[in-house]
C-alpha atoms as a PDB file:
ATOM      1  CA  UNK A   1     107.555  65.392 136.134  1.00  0.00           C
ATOM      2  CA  UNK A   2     110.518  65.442 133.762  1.00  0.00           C
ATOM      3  CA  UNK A   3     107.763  64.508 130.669  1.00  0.00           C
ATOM      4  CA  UNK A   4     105.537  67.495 131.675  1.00  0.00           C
ATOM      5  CA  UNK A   5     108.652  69.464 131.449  1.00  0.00           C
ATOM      6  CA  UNK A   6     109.841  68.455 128.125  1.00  0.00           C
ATOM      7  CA  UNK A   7     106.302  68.939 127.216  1.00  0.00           C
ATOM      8  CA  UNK A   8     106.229  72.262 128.411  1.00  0.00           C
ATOM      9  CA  UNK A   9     109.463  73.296 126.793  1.00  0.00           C
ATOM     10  CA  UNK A  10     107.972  71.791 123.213  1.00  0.00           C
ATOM     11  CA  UNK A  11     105.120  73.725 123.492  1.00  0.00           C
ATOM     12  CA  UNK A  12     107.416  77.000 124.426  1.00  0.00           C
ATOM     13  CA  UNK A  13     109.756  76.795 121.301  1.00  0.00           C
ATOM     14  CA  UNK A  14     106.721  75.864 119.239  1.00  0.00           C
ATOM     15  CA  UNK A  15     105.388  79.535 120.415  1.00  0.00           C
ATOM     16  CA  UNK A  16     108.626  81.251 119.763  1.00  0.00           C
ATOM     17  CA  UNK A  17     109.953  79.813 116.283  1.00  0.00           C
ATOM     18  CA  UNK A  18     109.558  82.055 113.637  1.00  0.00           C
ATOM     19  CA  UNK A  19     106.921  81.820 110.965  1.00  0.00           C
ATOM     20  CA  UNK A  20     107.775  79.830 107.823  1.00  0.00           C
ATOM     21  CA  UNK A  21     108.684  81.689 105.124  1.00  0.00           C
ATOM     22  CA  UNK A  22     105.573  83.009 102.412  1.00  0.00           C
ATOM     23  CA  UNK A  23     105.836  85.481  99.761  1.00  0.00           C
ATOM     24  CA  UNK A  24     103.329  87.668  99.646  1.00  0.00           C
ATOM     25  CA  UNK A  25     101.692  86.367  96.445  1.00  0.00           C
ATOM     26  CA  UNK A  26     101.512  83.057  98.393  1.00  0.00           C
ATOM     27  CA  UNK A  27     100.043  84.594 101.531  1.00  0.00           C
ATOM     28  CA  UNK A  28      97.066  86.264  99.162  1.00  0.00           C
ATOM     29  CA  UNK A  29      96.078  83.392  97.211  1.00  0.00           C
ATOM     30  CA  UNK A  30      95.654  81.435 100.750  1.00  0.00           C
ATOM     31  CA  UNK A  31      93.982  84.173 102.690  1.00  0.00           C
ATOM     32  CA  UNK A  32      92.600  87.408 101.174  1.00  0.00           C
ATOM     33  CA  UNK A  33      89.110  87.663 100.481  1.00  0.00           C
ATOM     34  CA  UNK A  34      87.971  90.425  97.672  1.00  0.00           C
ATOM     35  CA  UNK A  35      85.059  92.593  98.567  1.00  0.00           C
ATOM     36  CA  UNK A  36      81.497  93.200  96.436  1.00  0.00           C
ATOM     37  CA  UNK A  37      82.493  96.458  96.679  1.00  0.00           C
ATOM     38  CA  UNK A  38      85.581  96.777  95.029  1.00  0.00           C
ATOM     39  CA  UNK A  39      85.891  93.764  92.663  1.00  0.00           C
ATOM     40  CA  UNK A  40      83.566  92.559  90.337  1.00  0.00           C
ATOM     41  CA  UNK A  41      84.331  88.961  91.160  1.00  0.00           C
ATOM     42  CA  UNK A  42      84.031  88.865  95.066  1.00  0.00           C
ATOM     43  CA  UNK A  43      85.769  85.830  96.670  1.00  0.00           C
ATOM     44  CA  UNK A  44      89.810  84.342  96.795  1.00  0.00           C
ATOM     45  CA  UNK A  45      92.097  86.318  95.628  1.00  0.00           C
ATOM     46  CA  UNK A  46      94.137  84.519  92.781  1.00  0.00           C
ATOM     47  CA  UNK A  47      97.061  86.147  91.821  1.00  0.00           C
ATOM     48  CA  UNK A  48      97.305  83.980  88.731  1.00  0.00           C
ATOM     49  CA  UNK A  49      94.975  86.398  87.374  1.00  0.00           C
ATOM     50  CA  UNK A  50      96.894  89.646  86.840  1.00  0.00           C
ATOM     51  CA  UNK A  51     100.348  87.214  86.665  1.00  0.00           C
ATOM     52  CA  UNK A  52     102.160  90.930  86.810  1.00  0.00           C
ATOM     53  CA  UNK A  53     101.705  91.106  89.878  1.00  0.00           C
ATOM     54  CA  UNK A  54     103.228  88.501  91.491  1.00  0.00           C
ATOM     55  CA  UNK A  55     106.906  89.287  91.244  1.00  0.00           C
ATOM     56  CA  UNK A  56     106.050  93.413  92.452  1.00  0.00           C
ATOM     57  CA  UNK A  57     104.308  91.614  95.554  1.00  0.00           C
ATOM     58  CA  UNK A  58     106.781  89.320  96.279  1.00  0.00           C
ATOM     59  CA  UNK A  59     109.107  91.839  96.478  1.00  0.00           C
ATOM     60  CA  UNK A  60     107.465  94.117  98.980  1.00  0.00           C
ATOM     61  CA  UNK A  61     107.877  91.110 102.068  1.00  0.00           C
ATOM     62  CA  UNK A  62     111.325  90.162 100.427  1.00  0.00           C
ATOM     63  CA  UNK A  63     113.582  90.960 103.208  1.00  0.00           C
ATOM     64  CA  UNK A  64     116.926  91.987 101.105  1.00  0.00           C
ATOM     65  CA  UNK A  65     114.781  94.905  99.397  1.00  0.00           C
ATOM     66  CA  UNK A  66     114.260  97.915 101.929  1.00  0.00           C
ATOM     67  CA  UNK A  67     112.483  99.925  98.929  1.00  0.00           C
ATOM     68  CA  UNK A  68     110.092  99.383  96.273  1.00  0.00           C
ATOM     69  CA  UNK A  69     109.105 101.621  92.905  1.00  0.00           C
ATOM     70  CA  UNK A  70     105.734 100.513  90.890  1.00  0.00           C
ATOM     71  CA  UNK A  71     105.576 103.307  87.750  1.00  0.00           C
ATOM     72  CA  UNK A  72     102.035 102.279  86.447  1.00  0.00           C
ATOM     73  CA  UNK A  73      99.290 102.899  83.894  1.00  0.00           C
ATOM     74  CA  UNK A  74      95.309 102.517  86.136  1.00  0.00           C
ATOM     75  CA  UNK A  75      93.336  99.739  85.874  1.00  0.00           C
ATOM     76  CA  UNK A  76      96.182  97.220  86.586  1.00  0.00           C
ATOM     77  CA  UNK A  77      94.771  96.501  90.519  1.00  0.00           C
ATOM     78  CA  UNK A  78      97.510  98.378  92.055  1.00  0.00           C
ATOM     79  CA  UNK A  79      95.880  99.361  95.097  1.00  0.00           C
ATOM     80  CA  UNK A  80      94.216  95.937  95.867  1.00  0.00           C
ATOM     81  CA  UNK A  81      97.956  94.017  95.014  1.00  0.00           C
ATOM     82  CA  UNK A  82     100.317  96.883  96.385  1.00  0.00           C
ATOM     83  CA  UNK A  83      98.441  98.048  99.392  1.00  0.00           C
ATOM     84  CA  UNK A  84      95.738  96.848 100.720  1.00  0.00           C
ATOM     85  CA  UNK A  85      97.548  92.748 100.257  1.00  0.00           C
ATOM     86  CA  UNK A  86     100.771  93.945 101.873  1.00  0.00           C
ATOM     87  CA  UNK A  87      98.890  95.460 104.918  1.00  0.00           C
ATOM     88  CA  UNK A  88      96.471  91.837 105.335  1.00  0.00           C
ATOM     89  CA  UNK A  89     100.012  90.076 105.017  1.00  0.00           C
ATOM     90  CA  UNK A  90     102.111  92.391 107.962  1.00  0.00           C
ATOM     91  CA  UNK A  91      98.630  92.345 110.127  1.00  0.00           C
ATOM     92  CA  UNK A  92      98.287  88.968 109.986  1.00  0.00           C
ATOM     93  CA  UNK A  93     101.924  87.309 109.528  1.00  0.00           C
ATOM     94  CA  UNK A  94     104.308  90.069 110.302  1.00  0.00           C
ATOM     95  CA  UNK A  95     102.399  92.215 112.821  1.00  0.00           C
ATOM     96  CA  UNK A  96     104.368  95.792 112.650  1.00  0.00           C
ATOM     97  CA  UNK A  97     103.165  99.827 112.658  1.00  0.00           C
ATOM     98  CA  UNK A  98     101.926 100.467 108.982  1.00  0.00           C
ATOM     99  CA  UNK A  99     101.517 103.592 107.526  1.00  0.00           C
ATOM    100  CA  UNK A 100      99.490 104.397 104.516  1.00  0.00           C
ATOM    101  CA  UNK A 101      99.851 107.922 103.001  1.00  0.00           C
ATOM    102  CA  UNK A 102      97.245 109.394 100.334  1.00  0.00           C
ATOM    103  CA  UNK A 103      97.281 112.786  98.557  1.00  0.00           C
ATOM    104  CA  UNK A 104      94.707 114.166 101.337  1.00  0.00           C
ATOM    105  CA  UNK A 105      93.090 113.382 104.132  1.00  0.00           C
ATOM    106  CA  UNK A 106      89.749 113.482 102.436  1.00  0.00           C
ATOM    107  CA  UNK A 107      91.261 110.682 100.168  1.00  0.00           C
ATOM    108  CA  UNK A 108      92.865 108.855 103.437  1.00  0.00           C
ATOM    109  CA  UNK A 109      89.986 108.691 104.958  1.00  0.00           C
ATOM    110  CA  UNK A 110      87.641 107.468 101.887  1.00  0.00           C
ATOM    111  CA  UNK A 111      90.600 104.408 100.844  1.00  0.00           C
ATOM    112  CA  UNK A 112      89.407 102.948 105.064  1.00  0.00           C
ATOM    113  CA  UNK A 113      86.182 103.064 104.852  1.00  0.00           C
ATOM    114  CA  UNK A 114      85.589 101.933 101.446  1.00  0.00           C
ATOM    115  CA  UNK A 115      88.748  99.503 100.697  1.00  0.00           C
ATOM    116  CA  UNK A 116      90.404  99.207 104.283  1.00  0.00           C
ATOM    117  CA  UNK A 117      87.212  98.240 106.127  1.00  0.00           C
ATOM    118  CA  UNK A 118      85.550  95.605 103.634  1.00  0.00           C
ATOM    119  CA  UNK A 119      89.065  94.054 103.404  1.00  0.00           C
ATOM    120  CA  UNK A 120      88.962  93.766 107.351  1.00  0.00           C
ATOM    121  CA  UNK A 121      85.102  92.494 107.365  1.00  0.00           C
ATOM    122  CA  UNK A 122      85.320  89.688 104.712  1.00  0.00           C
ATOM    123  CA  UNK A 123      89.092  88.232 105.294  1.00  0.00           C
ATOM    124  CA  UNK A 124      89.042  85.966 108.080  1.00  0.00           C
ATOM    125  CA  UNK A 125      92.589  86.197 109.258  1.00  0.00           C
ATOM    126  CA  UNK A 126      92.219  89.829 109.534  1.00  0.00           C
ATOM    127  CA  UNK A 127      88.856  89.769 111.625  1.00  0.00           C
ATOM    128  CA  UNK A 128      90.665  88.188 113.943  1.00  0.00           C
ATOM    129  CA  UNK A 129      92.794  90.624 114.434  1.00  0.00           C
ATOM    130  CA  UNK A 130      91.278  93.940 113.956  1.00  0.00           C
ATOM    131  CA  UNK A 131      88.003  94.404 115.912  1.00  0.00           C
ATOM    132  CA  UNK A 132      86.858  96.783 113.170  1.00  0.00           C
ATOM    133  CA  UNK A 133      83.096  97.403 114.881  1.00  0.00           C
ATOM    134  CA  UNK A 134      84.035  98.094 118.771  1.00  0.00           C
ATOM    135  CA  UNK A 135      83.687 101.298 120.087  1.00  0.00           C
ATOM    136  CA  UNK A 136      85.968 100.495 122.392  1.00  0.00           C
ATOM    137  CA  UNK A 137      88.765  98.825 120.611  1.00  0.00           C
ATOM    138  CA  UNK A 138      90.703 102.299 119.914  1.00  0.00           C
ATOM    139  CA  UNK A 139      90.207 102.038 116.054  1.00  0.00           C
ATOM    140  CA  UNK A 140      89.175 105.046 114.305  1.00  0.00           C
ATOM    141  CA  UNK A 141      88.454 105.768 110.100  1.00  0.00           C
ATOM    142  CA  UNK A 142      91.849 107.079 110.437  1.00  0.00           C
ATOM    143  CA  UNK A 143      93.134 104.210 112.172  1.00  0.00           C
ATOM    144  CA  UNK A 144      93.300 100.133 112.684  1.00  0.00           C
ATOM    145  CA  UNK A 145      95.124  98.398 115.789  1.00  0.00           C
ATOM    146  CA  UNK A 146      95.775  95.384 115.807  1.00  0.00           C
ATOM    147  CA  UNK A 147      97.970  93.208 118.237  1.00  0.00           C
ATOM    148  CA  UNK A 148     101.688  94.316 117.656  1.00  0.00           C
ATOM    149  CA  UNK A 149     100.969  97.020 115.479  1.00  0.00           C
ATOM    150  CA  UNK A 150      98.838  99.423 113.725  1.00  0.00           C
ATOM    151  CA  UNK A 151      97.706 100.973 110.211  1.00  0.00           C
ATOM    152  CA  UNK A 152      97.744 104.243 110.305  1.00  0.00           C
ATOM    153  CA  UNK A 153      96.402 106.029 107.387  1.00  0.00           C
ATOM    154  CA  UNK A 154      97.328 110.335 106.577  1.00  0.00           C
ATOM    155  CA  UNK A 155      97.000 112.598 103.971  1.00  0.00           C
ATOM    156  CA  UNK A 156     100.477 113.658 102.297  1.00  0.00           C
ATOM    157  CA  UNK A 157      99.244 117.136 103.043  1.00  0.00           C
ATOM    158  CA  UNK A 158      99.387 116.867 107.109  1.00  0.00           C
ATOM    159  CA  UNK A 159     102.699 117.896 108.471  1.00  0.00           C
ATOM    160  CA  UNK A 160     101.082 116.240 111.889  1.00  0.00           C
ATOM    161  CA  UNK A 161     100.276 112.853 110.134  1.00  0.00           C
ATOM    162  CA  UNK A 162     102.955 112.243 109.180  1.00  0.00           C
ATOM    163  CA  UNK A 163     105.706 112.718 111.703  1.00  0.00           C
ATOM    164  CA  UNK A 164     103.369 111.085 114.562  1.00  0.00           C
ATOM    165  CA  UNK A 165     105.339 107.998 115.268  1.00  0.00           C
ATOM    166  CA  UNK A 166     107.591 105.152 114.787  1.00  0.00           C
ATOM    167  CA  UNK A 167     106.823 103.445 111.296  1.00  0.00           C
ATOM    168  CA  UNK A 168     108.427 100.261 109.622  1.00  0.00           C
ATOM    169  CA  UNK A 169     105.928  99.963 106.414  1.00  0.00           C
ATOM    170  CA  UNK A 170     105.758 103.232 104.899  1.00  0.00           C
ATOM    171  CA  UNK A 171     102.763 102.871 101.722  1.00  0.00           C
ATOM    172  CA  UNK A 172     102.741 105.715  99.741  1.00  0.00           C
ATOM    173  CA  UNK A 173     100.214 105.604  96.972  1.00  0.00           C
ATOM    174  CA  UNK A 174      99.725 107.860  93.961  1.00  0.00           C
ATOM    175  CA  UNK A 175     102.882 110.210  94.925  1.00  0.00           C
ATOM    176  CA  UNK A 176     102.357 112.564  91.697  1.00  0.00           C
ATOM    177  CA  UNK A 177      99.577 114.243  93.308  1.00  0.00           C
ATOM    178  CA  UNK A 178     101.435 114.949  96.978  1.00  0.00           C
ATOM    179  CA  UNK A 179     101.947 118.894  97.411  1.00  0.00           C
ATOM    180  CA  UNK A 180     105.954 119.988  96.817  1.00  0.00           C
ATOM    181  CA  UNK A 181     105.631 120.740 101.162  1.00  0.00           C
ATOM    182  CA  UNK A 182     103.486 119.689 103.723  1.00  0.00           C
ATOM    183  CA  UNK A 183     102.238 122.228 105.181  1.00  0.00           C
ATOM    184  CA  UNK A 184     105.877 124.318 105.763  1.00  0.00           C
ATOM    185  CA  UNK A 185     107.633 121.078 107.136  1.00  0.00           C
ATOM    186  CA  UNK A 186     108.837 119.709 103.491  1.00  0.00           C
ATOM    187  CA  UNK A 187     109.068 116.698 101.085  1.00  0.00           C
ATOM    188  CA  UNK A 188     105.985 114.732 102.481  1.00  0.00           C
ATOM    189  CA  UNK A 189     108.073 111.463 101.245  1.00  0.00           C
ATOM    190  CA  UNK A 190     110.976 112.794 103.054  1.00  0.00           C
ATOM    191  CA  UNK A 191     109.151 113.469 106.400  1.00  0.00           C
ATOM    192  CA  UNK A 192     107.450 109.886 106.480  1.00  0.00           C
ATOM    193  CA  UNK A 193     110.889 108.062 106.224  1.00  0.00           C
ATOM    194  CA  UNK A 194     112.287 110.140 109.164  1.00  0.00           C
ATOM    195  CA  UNK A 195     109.800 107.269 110.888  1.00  0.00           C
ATOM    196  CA  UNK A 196     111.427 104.849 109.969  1.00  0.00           C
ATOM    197  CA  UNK A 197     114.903 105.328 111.222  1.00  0.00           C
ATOM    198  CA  UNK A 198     114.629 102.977 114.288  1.00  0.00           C
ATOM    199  CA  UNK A 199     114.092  99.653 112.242  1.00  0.00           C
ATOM    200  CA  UNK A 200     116.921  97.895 110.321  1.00  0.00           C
ATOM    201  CA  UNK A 201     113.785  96.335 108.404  1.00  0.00           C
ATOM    202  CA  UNK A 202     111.763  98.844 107.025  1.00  0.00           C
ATOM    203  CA  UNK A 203     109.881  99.354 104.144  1.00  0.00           C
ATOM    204  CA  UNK A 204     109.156 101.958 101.367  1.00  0.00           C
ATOM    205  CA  UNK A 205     106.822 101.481  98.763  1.00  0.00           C
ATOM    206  CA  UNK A 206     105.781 103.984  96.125  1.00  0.00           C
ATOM    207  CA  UNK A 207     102.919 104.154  93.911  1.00  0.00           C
ATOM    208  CA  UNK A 208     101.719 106.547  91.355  1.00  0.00           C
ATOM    209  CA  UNK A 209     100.552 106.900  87.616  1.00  0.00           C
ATOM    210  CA  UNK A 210     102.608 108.942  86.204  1.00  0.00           C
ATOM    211  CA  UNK A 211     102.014 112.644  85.402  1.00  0.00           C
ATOM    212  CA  UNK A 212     103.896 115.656  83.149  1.00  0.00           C
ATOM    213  CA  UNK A 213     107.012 113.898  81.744  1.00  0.00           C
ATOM    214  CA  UNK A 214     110.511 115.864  83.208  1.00  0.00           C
ATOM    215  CA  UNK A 215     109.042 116.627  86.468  1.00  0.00           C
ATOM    216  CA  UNK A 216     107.066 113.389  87.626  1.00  0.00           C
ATOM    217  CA  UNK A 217     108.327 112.303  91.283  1.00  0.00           C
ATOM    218  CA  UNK A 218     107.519 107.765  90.245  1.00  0.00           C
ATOM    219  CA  UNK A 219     109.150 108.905  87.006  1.00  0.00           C
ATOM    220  CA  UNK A 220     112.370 109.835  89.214  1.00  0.00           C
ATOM    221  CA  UNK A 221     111.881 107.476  91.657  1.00  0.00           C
ATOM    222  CA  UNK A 222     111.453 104.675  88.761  1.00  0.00           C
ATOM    223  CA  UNK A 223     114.829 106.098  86.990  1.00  0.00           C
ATOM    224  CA  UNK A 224     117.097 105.564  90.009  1.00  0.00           C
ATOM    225  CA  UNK A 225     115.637 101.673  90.187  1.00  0.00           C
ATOM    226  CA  UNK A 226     116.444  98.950  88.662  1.00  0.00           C
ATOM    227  CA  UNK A 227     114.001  99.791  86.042  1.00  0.00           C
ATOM    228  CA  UNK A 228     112.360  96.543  85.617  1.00  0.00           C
ATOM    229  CA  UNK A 229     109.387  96.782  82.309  1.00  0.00           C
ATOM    230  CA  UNK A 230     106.915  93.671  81.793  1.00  0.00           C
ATOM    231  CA  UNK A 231     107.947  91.457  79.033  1.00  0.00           C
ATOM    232  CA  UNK A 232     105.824  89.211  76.977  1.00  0.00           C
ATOM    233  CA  UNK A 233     106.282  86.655  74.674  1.00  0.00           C
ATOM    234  CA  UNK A 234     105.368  86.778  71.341  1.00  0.00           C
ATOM    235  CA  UNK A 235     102.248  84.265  70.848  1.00  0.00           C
ATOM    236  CA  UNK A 236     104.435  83.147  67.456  1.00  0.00           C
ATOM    237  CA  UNK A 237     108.152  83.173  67.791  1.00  0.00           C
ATOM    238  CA  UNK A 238     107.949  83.449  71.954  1.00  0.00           C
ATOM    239  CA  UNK A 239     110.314  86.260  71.864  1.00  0.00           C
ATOM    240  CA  UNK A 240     109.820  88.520  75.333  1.00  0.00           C
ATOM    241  CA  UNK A 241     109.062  92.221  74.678  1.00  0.00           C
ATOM    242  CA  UNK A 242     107.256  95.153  75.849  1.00  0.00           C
ATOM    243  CA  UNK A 243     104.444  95.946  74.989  1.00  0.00           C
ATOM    244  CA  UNK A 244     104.386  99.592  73.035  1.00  0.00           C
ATOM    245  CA  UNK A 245     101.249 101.627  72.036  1.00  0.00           C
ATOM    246  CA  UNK A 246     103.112 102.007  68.466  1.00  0.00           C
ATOM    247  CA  UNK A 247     102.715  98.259  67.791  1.00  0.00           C
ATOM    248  CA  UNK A 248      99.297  98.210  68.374  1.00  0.00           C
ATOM    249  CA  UNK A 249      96.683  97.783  65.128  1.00  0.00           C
ATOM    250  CA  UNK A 250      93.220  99.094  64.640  1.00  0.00           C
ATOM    251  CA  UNK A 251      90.554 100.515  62.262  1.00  0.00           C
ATOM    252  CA  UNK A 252      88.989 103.750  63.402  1.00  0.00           C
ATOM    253  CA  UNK A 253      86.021 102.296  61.932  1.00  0.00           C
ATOM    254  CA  UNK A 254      85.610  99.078  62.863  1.00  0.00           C
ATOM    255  CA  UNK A 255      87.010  98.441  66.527  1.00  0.00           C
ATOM    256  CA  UNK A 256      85.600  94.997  66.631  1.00  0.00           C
ATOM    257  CA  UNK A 257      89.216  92.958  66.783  1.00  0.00           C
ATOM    258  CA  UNK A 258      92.306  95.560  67.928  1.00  0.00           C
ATOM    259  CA  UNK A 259      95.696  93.545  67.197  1.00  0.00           C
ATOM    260  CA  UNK A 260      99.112  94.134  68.304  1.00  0.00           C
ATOM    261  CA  UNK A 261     102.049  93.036  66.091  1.00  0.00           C
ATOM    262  CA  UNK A 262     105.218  91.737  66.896  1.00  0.00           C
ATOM    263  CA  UNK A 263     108.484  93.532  67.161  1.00  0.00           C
ATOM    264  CA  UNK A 264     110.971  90.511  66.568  1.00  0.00           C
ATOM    265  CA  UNK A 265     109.178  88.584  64.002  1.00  0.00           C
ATOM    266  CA  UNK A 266     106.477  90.767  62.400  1.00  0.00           C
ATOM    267  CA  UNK A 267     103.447  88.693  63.172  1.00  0.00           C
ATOM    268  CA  UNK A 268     100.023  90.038  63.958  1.00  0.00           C
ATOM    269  CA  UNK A 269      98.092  88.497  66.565  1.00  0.00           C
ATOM    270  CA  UNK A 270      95.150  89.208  68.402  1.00  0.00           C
ATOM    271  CA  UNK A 271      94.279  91.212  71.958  1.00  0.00           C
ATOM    272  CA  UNK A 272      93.343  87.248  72.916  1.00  0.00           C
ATOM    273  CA  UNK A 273      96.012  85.568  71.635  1.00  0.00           C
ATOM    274  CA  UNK A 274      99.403  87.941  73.057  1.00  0.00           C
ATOM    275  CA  UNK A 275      96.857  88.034  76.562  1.00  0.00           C
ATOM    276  CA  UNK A 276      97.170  84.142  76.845  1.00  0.00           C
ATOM    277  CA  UNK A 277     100.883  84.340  77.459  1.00  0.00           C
ATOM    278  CA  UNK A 278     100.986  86.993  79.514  1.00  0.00           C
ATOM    279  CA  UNK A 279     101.267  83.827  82.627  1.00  0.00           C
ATOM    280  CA  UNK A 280     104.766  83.860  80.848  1.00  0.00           C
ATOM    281  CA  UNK A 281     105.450  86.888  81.121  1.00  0.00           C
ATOM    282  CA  UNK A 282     108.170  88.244  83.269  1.00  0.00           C
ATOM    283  CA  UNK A 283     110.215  92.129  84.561  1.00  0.00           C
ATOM    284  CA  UNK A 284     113.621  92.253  82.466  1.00  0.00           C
ATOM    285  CA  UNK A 285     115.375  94.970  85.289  1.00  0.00           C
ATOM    286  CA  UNK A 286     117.956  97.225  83.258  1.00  0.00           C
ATOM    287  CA  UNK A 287     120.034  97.509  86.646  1.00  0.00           C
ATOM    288  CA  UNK A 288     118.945  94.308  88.485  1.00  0.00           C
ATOM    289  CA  UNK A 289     122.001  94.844  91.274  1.00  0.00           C
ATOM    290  CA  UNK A 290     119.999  98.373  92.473  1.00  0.00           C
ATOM    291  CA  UNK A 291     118.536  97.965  95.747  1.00  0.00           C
ATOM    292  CA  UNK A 292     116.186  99.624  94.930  1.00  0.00           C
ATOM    293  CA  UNK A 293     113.785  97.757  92.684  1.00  0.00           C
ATOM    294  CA  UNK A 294     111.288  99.487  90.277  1.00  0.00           C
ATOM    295  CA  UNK A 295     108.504  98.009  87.926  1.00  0.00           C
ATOM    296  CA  UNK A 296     106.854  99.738  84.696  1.00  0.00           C
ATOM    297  CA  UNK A 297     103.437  98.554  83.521  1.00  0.00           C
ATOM    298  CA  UNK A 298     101.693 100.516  81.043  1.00  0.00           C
ATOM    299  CA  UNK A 299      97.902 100.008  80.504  1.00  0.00           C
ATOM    300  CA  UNK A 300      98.508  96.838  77.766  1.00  0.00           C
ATOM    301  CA  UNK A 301      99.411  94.661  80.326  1.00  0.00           C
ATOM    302  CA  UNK A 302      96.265  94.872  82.436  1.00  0.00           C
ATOM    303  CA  UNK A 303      94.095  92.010  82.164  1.00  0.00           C
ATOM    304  CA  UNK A 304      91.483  94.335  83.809  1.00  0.00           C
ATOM    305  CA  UNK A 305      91.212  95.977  80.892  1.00  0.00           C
ATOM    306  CA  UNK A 306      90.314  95.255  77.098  1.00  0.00           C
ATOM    307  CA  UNK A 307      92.444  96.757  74.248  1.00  0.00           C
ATOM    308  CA  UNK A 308      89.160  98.216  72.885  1.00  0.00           C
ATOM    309  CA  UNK A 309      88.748 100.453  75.610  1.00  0.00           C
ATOM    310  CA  UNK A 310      92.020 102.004  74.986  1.00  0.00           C
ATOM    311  CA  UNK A 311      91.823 102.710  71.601  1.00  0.00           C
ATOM    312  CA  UNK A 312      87.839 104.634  72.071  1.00  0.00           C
ATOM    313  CA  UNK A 313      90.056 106.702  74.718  1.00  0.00           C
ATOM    314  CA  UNK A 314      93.051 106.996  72.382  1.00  0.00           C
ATOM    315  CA  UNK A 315      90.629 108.081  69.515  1.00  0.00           C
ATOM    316  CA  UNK A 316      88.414 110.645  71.604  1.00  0.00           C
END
């Protein structure tokens, strides 16, 4: 009798411990599955692969940061990194009510079925969880539940959206393009964090390319951050350093090798040869004390996307 109660009592603290600790770049690279339909290479996520990413990810589930800036250029696989891994991660490991805001409804509703949904279908963990084909399982386009929690996804320009209910993870993506008001309520940023009063560990995150320099809402945002900007090193003298548009070296008429040259020690290299140490690369935060922490990547730092294409843009 007194083994089957020791037993018992394993089993119960077993249930109750908390989960070990995993950074979110940890929990991707074990568990989320890309989709055909929004990656080219469908299969494990590696983070290794965009190594930018890792220390933005990490610190949306770090528990000292309550609020997270990511200033970015497209193409750098913000919305796969910075939203649709941090909802698989709280679904899975940190069950809690997720909300995902969008410029519009229309645009709400388009991120579940086409990003939200796939994710759901072809990551195990999150099968599991979210019964994603059930009529009955109270899940709608606009909508996911899962067992303690939801995702919620709303349009920035729905006053009703977004003062519906109690939210810890607030994910607000491409903020430059909300409406000054919702509706006549106000700030659409300012009306999702009333949700989140109730819990001493919430969670902002905001996402946006930046628009019309002076009046861009990441661009303020990003200024009262730490103000973290990617740093390479130099493929020569290793020296970190952002990466600037001025440094970069072509031929409008021959845009067969695009080079970039180096601001400490003057050497050109090629697109291949700076993009080999970019696994060394690292954020250099001008205030790294701000609780709030913000991250700058310009389109140079994608590994989605080749010099070349910049410069036929640049040139056009």
């Amino acid at each position: 009798m007194q083994e089957n109660t020791k037993s018992l009592f394993r089993k119960i603290f077993r249930i109750l411990q908390p989960p070990p600790d995993l950074k979110l770049s940890e929990w991707a690279d074990k568990y989320r599955r890309l989709s055909s339909e929004a990656s080219a290479e469908p299969g494990r996520w590696r983070t290794s692969k965009a190594p930018y990413q890792k220390e933005i990810m990490d610190s949306i589930t770090d528990m000292t940061i309550q609020k997270v800036v990511i200033m970015s250029a497209a193409q750098v696989g913000k919305t796969d990194a910075m939203i649709l891994n941090p909802i698989g991660y709280y679904v899975h490991y940190e069950p809690a009510p997720i909300m995902v805001i969008l410029p519009t409804i229309t645009l709400a509703e388009g991120f579940s079925k086409e990003r939200l949904s796939p994710m759901i279908r072809d990551t195990p963990v999150l099968t599991e969880r979210i019964n994603d084909k059930s009529r009955n399982s109270g899940n709608t386009i606009q909508q996911k539940v899962f067992p303690g929690g939801h995702v919620t996804m709303v349009g920035a320009n729905s006053p009703a959206g977004l003062r519906s209910r109690p939210i810890r993870i607030l994910l607000c993506d491409e903020i430059d393009v909300y409406p000054a008001s919702a509706g006549t309520e106000g700030d659409p940023l300012l009306l999702a964090a009333k949700r989140q009063t109730t819990f001493w560990n919430k969670k902002q995150v905001d996402i946006s390319t930046p628009t019309i320099k002076g009046i861009s809402r990441i661009e303020v945002e990003y200024n009262h951050s730490s103000k973290g900007e990617w740093n390479v090193p130099c493929p020569h003298c290793g020296e970190l350093q952002p990466l600037k548009w001025a440094n970069v070296i072509f031929d409008e008429e021959d845009l067969s090798e695009i080079r970039y040259v180096c601001e400490k020690c003057g050497t050109i290299s090629s697109e291949v040869e700076w993009k080999e140490h970019y696994i060394d690369g690292r954020f250099i935060h001008d205030d790294p004390d701000n609780p709030v922490k913000g991250f700058h990547l310009n389109t140079l730092a994608s590994t989605f996307a080749q010099w070349k294409e910049m410069v036929e843009k640049f040139l056009v």
